[in-house]
N, C-alpha and C. Protein backbone atom coordinates (compact mmCIF):
# COMPACT_ATOMS: atom_id res chain seq x y z
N UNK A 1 223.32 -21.72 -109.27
CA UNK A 1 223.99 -22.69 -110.13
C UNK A 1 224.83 -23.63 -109.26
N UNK A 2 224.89 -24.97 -109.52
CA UNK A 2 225.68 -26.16 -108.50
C UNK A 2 227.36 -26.16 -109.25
N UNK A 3 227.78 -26.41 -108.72
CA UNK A 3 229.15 -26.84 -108.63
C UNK A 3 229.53 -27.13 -109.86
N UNK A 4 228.05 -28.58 -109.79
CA UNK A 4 228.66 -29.19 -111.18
C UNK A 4 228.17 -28.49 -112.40
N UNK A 5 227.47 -27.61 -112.69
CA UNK A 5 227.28 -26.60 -113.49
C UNK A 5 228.08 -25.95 -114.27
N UNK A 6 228.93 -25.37 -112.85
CA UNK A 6 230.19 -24.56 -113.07
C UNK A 6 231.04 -25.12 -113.98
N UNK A 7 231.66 -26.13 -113.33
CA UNK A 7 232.80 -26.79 -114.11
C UNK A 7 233.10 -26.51 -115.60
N UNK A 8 231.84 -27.15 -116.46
CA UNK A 8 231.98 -26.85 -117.56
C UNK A 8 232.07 -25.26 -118.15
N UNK A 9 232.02 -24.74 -117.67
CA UNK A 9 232.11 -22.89 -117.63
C UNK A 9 233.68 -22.42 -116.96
N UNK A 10 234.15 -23.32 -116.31
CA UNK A 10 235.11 -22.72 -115.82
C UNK A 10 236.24 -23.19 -116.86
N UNK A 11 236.04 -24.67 -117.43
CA UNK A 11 236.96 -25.04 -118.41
C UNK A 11 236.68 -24.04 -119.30
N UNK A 12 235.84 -23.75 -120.34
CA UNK A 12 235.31 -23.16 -120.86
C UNK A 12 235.68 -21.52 -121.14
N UNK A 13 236.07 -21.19 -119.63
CA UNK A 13 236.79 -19.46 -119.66
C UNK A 13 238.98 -20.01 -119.70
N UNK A 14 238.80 -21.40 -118.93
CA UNK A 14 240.25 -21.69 -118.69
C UNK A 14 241.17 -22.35 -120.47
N UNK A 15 240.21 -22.55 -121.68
CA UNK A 15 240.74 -22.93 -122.60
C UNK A 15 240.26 -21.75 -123.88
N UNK A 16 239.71 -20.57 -123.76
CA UNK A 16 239.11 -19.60 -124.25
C UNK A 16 240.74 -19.27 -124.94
N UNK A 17 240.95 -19.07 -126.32
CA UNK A 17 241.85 -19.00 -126.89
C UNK A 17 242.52 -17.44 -127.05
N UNK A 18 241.18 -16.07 -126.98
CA UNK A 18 241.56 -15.20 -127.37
C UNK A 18 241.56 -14.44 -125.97
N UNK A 19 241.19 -15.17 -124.76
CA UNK A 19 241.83 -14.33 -123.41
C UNK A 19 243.40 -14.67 -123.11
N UNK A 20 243.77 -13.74 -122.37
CA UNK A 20 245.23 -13.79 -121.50
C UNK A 20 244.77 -14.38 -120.13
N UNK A 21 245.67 -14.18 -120.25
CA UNK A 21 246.00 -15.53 -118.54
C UNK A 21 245.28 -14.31 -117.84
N UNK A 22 245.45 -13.31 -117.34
CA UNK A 22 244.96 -12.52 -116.26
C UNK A 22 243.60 -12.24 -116.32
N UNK A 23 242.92 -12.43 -118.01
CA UNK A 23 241.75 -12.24 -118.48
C UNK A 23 240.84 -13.40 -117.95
N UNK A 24 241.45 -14.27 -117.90
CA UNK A 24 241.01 -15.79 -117.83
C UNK A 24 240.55 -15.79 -116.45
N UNK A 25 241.50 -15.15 -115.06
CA UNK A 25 241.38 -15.65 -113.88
C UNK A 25 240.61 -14.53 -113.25
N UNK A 26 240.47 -13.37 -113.97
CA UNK A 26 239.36 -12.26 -113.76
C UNK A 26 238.03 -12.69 -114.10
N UNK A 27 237.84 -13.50 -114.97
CA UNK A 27 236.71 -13.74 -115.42
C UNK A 27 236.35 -15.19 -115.19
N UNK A 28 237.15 -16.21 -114.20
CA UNK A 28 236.57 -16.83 -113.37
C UNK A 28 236.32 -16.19 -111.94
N UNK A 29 236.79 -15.52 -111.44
CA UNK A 29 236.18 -14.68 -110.20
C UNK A 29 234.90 -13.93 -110.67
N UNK A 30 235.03 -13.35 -111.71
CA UNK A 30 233.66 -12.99 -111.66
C UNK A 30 232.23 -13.65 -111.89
N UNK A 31 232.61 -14.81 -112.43
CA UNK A 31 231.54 -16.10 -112.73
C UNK A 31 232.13 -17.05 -111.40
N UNK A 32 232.58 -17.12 -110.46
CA UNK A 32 232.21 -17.54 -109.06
C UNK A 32 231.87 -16.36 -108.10
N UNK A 33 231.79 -15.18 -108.29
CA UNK A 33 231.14 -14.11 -107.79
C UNK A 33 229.91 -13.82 -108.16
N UNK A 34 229.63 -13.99 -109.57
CA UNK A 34 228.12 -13.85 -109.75
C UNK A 34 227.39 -15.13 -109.55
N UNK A 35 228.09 -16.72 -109.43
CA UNK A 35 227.00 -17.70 -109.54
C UNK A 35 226.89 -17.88 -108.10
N UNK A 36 227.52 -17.46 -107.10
CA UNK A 36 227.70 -18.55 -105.59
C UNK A 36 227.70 -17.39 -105.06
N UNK A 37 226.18 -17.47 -104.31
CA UNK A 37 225.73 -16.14 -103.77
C UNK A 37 226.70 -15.82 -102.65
N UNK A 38 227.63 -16.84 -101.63
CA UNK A 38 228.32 -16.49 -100.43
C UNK A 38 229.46 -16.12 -100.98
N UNK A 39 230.17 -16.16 -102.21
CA UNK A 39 230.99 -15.59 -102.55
C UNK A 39 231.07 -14.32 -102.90
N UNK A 40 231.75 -13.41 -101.38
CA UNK A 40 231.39 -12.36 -101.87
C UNK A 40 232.86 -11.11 -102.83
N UNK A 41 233.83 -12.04 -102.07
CA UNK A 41 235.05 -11.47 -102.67
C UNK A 41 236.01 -12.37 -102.92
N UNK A 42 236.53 -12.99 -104.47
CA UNK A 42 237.33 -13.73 -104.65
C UNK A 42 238.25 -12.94 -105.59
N UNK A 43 239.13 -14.44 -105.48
CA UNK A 43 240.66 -13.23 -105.95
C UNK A 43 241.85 -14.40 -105.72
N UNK A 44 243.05 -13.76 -106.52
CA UNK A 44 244.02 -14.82 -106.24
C UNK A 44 245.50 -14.05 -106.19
N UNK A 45 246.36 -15.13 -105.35
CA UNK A 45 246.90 -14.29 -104.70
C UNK A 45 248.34 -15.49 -105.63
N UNK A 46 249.43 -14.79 -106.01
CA UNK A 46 250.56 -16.20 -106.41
C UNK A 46 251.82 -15.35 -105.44
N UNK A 47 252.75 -16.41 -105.70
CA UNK A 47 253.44 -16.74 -104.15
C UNK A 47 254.68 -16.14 -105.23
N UNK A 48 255.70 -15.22 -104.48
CA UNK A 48 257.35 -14.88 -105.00
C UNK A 48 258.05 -15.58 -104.33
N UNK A 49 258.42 -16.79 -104.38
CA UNK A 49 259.19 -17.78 -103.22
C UNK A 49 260.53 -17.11 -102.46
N UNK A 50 261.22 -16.69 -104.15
CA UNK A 50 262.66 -15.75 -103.19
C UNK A 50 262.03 -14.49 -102.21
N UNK A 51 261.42 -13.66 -102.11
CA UNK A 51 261.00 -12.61 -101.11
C UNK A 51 259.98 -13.54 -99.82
N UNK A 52 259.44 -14.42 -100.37
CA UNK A 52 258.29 -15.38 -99.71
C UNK A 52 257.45 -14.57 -99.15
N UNK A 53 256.97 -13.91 -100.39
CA UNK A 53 255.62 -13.10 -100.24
C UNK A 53 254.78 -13.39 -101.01
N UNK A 54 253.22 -12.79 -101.10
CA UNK A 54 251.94 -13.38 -101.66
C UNK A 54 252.04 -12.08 -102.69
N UNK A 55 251.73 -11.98 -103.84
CA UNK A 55 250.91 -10.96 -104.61
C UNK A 55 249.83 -11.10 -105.05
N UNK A 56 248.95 -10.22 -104.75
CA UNK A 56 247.34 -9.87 -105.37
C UNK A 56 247.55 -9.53 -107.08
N UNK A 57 246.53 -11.19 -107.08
CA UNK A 57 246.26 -11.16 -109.27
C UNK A 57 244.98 -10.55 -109.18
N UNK A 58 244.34 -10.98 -110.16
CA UNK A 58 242.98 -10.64 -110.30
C UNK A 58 241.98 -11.22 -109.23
N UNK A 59 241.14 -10.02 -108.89
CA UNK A 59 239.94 -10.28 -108.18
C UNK A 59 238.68 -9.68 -108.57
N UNK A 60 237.53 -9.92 -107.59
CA UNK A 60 236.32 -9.33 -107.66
C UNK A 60 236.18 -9.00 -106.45
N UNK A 61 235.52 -7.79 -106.22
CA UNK A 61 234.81 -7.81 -104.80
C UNK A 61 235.50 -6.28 -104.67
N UNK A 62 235.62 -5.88 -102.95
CA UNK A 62 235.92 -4.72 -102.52
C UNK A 62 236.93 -4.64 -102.78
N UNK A 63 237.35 -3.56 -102.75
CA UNK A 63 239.42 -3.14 -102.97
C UNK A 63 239.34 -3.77 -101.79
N UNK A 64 241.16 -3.96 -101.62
CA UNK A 64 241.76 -4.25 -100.59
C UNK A 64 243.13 -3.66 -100.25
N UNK A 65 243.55 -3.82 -99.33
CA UNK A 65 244.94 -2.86 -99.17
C UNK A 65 246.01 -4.17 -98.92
N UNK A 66 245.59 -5.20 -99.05
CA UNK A 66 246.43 -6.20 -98.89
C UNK A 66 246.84 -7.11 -100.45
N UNK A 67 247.79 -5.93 -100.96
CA UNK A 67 248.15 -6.30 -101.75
C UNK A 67 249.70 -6.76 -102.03
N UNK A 68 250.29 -7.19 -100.62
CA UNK A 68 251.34 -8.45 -100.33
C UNK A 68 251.20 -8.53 -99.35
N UNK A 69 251.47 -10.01 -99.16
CA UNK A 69 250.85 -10.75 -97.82
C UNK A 69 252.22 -11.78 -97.41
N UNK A 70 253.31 -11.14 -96.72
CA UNK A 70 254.22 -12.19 -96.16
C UNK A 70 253.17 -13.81 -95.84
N UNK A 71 254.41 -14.57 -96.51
CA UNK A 71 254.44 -16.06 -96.00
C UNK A 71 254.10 -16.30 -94.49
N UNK A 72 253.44 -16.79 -94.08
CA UNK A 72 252.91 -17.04 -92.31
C UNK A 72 252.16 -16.15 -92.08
N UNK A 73 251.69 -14.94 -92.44
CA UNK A 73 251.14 -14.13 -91.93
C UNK A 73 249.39 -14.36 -92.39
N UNK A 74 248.59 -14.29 -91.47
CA UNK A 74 247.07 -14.56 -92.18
C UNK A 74 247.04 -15.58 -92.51
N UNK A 75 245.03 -15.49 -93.33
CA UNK A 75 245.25 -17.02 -93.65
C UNK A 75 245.90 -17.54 -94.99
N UNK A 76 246.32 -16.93 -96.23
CA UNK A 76 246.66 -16.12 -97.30
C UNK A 76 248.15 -16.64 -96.46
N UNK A 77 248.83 -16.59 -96.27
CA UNK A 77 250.29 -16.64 -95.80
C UNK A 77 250.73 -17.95 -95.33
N UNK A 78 249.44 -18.32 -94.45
CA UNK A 78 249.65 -19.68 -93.57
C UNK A 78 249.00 -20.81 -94.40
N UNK A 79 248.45 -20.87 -95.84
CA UNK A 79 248.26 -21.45 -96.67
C UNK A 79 249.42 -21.52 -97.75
N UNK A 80 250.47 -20.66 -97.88
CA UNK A 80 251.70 -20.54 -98.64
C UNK A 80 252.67 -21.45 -97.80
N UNK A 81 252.73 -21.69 -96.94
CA UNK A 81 253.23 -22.39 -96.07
C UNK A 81 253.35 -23.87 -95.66
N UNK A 82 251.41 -23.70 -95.75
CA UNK A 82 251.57 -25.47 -95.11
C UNK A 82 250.95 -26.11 -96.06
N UNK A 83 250.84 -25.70 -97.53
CA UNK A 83 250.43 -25.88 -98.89
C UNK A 83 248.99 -26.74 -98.67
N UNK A 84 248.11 -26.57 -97.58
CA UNK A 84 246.95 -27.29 -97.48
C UNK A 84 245.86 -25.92 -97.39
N UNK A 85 244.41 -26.76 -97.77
CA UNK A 85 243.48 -25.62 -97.86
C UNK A 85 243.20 -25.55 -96.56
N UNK A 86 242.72 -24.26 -96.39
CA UNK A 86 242.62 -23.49 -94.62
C UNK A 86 241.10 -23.00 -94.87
N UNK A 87 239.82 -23.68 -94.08
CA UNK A 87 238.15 -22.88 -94.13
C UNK A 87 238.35 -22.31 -92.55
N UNK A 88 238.03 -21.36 -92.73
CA UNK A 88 237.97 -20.49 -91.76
C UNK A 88 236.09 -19.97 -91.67
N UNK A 89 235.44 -21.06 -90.69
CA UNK A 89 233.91 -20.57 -90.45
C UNK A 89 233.85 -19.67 -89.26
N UNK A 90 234.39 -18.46 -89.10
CA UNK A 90 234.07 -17.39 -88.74
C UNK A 90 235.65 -16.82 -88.42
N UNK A 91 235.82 -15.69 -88.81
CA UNK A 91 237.01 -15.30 -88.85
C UNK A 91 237.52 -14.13 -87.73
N UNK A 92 236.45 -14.09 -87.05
CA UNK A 92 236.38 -13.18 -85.65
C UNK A 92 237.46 -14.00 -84.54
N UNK A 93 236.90 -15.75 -84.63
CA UNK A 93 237.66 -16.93 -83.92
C UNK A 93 239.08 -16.91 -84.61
N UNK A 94 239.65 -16.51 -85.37
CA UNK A 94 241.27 -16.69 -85.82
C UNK A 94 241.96 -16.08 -85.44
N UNK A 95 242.90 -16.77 -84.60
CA UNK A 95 244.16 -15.56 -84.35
C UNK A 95 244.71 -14.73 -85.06
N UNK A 96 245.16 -15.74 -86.00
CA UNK A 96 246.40 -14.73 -87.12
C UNK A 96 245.81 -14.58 -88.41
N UNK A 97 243.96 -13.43 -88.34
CA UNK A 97 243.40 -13.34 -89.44
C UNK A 97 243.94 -11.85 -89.70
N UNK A 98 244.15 -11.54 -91.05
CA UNK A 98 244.33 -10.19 -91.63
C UNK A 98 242.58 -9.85 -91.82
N UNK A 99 242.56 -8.36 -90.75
CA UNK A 99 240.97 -8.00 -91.31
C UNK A 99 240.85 -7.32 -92.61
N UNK A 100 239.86 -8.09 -92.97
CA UNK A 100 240.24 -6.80 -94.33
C UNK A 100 238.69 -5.99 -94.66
N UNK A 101 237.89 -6.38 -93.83
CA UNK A 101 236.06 -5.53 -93.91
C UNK A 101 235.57 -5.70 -92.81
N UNK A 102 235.07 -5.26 -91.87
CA UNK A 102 234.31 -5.67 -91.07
C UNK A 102 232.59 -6.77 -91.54
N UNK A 103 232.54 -6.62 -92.85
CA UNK A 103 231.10 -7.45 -93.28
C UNK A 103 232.32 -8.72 -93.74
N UNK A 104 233.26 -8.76 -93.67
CA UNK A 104 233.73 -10.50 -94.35
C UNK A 104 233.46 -11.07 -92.62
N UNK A 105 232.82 -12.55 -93.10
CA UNK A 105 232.41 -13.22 -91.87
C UNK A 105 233.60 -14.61 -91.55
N UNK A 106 233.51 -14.76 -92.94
CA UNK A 106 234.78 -16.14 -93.17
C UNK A 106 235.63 -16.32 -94.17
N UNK A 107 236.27 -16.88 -94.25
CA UNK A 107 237.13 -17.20 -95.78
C UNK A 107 237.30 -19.07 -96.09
N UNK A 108 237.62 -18.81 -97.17
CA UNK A 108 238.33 -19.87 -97.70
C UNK A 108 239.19 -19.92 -98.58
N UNK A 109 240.67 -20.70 -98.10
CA UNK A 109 241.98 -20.37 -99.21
C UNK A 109 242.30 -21.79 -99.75
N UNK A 110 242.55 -22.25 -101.26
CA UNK A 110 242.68 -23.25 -101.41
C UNK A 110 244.05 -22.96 -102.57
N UNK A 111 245.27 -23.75 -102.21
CA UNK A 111 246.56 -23.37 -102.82
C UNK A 111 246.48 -24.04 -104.23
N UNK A 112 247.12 -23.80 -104.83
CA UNK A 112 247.24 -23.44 -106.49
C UNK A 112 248.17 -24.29 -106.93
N UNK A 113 248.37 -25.50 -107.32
CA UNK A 113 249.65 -25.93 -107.76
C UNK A 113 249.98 -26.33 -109.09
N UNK A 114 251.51 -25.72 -109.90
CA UNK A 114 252.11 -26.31 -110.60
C UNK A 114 253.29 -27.32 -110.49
N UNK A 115 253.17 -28.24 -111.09
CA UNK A 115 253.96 -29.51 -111.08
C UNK A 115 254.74 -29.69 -109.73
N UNK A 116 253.71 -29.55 -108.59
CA UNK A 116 254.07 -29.83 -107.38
C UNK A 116 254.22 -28.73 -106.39
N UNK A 117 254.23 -27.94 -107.39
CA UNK A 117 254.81 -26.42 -106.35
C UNK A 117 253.61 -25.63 -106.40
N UNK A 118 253.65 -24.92 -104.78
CA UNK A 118 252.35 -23.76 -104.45
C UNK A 118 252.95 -22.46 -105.34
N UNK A 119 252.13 -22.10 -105.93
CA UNK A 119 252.90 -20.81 -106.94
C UNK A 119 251.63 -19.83 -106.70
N UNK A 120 250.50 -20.51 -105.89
CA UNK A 120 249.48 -19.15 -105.17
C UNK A 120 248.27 -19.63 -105.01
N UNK A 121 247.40 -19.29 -104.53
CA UNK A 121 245.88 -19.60 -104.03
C UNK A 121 244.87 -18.92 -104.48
N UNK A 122 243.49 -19.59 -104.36
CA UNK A 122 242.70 -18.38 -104.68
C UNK A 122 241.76 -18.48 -103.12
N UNK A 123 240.98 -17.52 -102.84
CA UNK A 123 240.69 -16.77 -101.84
C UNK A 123 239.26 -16.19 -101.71
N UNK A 124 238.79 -16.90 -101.01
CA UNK A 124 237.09 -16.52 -101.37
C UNK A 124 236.85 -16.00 -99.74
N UNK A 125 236.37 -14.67 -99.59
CA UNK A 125 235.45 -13.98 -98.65
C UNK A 125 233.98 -14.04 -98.69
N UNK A 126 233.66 -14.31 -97.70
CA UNK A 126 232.02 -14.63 -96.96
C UNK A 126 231.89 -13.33 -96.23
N UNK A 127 230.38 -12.86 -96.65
CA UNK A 127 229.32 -11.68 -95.61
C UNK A 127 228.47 -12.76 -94.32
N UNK A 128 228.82 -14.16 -94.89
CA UNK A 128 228.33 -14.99 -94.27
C UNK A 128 229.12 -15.84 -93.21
N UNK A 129 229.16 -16.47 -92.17
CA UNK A 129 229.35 -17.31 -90.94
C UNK A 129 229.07 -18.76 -91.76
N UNK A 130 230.11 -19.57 -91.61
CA UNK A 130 230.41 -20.81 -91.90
C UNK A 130 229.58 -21.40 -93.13
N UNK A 131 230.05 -20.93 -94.06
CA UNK A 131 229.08 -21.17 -95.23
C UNK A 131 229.69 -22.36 -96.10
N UNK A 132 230.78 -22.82 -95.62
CA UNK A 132 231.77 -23.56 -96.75
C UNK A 132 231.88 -24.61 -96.17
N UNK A 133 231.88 -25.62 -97.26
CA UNK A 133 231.50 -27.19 -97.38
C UNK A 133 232.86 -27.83 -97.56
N UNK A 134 232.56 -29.09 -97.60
CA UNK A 134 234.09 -30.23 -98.50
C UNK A 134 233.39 -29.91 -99.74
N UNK A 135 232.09 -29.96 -99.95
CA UNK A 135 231.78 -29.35 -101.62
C UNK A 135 232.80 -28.14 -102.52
N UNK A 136 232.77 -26.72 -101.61
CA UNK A 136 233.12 -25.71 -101.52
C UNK A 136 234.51 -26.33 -101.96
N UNK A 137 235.40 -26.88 -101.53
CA UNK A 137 236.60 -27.10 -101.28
C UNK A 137 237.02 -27.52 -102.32
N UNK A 138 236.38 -29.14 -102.95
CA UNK A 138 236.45 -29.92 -103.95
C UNK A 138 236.38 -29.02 -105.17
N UNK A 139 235.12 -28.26 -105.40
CA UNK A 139 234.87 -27.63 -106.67
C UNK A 139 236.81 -26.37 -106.52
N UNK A 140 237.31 -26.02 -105.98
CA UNK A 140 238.19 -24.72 -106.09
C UNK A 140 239.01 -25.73 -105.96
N UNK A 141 239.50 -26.73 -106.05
CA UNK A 141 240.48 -27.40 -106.18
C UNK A 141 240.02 -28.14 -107.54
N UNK A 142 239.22 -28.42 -107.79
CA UNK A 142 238.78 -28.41 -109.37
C UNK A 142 239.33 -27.25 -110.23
N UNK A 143 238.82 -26.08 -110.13
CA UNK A 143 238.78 -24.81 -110.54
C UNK A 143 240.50 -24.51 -110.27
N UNK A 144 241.33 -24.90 -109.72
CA UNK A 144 242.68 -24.32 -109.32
C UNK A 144 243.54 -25.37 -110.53
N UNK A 145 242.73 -26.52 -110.88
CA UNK A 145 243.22 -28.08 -111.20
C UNK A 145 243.55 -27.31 -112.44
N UNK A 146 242.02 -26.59 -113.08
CA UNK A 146 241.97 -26.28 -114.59
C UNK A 146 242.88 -25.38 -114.93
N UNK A 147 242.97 -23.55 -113.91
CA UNK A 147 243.78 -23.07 -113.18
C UNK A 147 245.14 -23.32 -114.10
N UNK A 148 246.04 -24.21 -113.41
CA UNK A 148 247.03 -24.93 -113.22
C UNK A 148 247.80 -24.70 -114.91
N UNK A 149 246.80 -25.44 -115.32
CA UNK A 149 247.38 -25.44 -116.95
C UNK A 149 247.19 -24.19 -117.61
N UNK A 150 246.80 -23.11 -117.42
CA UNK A 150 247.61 -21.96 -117.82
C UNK A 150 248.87 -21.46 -117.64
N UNK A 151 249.70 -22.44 -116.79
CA UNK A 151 250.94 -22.04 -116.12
C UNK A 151 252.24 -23.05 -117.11
């Protein structure tokens, strides 16, 4: 399914009257987990500004043990930070990557904003080596846009 496919599906789960907010962002990870074959683990992470730490919302994919992620730390941290999206095409090459599988190949973090402010990101893991586009980018900043107005 393309990008532009999605969209209307993602509004679609983002204006759904009888889900909750956590219902909503579970069940867009799992409809960008089942349509976008390189997506293999997404998930979103929102920011506690006073502690300036990350917390793990809803995801899909493998457990993880990184369920707070100091500000600067990773790429998840260093996206809380410099409020810009971070593609990471192979994550072996990153200094300050948190491992979290040996099969994740790359990521991509694209920050979350309400009325100006990063309040969290969502977070897509690759089994794959440089799989992510300005396409990739555009559509989850779409998807973060719709996102947004649940807040």
């Amino acid at each position: 399914m393309t990008f532009q496919e999605l969209q209307p599906k993602v509004t679609e789960i983002t204006t759904n009257l009888t889900l909750s907010r956590d219902e909503k962002l579970l069940a867009i990870c799992q409809l960008l987990s089942d349509s976008i074959s390189y997506y293999n683990w997404v998930g979103f992470y929102f920011a506690n500004h006073e502690t300036k730490t990350l917390h793990l919302g809803p995801y899909v994919g493998a457990e993880t043990d990184h369920t707070v992620i100091p500000f600067g730390k990773g790429i998840c941290g260093q996206v809380a930070e410099s409020n810009a999206n971070f593609v990471v095409p192979d994550v072996s090459a990153q200094d300050n990557y948190i491992a979290c599988s040996f099969t994740v190949k790359s990521e991509i973090v694209v920050p979350l904003f309400v009325n100006g402010q990063n309040i969290g990101q969502i977070d897509i893991d690759s089994h794959v080596i440089d799989p992510f586009t300005e396409e990739d980018e555009r559509f989850l900043e779409f998807v973060n846009g719709e996102i947004a107005k649940l807040f």
